[in-house]
C-alpha atoms as a PDB file:
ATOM      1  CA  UNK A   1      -5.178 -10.079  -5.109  1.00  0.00           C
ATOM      2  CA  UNK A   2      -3.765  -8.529  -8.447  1.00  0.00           C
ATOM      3  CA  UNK A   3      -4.583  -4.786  -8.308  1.00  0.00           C
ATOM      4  CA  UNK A   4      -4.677  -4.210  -4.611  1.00  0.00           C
ATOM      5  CA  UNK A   5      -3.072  -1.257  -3.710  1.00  0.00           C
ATOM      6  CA  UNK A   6      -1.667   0.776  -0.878  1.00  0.00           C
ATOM      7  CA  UNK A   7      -0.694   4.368  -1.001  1.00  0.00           C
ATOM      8  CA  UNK A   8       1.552   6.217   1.289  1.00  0.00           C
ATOM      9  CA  UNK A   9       1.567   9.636   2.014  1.00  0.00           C
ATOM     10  CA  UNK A  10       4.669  11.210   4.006  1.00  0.00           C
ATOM     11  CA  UNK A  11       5.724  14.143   5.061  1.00  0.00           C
ATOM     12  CA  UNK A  12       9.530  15.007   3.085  1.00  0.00           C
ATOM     13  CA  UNK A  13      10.192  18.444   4.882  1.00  0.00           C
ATOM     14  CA  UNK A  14       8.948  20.915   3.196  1.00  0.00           C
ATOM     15  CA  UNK A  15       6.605  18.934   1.401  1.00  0.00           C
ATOM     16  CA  UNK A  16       4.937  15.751   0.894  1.00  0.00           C
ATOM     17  CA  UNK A  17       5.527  12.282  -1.061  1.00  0.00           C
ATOM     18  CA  UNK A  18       2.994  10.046  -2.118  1.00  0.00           C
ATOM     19  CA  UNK A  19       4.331   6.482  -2.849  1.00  0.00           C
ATOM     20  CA  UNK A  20       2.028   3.209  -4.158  1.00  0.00           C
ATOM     21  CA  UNK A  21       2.832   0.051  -3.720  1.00  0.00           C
ATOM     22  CA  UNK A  22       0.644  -2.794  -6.109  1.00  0.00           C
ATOM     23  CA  UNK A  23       0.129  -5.717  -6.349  1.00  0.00           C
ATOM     24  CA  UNK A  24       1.180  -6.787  -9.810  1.00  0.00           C
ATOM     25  CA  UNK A  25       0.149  -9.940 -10.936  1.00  0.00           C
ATOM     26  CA  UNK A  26      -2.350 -12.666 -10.318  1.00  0.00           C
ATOM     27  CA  UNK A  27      -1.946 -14.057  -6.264  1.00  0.00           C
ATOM     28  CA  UNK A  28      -0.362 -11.259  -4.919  1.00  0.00           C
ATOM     29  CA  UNK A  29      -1.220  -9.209  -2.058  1.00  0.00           C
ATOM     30  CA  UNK A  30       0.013  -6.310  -0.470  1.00  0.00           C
ATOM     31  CA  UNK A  31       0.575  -6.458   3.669  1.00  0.00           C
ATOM     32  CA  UNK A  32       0.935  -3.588   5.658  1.00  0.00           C
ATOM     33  CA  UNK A  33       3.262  -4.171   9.331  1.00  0.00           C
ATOM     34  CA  UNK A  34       4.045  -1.202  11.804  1.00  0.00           C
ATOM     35  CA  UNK A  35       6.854  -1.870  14.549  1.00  0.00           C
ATOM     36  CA  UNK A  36       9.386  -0.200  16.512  1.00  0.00           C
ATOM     37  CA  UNK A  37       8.434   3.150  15.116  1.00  0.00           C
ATOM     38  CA  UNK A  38       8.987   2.173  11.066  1.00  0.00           C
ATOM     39  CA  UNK A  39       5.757   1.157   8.359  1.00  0.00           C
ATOM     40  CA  UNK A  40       6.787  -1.883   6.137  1.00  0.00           C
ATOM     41  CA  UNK A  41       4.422  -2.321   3.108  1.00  0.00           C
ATOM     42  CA  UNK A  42       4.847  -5.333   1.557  1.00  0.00           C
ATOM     43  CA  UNK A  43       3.949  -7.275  -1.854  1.00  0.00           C
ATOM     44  CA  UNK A  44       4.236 -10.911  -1.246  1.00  0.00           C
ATOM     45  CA  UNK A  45       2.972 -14.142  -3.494  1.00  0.00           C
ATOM     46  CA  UNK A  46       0.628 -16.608  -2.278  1.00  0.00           C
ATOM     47  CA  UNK A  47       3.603 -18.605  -0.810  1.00  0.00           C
ATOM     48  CA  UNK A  48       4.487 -15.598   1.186  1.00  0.00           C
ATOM     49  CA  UNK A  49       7.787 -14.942  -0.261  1.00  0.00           C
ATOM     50  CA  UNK A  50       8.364 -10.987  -0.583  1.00  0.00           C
ATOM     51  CA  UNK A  51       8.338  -9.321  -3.687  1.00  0.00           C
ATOM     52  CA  UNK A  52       8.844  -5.363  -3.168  1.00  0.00           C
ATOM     53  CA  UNK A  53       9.410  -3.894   0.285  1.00  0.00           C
ATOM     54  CA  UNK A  54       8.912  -0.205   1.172  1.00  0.00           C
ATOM     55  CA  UNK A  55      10.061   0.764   4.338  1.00  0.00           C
ATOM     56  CA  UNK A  56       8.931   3.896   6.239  1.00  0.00           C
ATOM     57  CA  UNK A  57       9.474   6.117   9.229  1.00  0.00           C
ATOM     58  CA  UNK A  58       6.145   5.973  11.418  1.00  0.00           C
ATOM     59  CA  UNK A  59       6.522   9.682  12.691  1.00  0.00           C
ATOM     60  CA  UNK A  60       6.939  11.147   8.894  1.00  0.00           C
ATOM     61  CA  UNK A  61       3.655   8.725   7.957  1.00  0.00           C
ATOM     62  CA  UNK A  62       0.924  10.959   7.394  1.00  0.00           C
ATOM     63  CA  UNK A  63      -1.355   8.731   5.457  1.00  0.00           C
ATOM     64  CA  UNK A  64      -2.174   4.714   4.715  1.00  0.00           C
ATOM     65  CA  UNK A  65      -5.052   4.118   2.016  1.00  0.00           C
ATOM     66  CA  UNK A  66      -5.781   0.726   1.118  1.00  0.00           C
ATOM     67  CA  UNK A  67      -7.458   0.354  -2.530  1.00  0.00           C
ATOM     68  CA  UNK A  68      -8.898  -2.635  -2.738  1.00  0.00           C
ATOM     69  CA  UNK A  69      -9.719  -4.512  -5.574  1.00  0.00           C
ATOM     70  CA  UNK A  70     -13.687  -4.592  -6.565  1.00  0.00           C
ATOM     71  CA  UNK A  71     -14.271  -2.000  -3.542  1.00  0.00           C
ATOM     72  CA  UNK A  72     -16.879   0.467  -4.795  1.00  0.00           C
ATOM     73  CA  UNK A  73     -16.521   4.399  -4.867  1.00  0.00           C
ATOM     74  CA  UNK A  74     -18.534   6.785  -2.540  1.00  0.00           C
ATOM     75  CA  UNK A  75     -20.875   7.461  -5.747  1.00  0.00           C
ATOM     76  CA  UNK A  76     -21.952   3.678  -6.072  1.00  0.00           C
ATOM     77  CA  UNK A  77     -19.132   3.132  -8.926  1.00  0.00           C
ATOM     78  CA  UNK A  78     -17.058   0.142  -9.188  1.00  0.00           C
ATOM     79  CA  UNK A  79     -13.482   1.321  -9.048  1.00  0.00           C
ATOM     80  CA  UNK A  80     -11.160   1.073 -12.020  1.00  0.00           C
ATOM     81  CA  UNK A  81      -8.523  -2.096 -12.072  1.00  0.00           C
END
């Protein structure tokens, strides 16, 4: 759904990375895989087709959060789109 989104958090050495990956327009979704030691996030149409890939090493993956869209915050507050 437009507006999902899925941040990544990994660790680059000496410090760490965040990455996002969101899904941009109306239909789209974002997919998360893990296999054979690598995290694929994935934006793909309704048709399945992929979009935008981001590809990760599972050992330097220190954190998956899924945002998604009309999901409420901790306080009770809708979350921005």
């Amino acid at each position: 759904m437009k507006g999902d989104r899925v941040e990544i958090v990994v660790d680059a050495g000496d410090t760490t990375r965040t990455y996002e990956v969101v899904a941009t327009r109306a239909g789209r979704r974002v997919e998360i895989s893990t296999g054979r030691g690598v995290v694929e996030v994935v934006e793909v149409t309704r048709t399945g087709v992929p979009v935008r890939t981001a590809r990760f090493m599972a050992a330097r993956v220190l954190a998956l959060v899924e945002h998604p869209v009309g999901a409420t915050r901790l306080d009770g507050e809708p979350e921005d789109v």
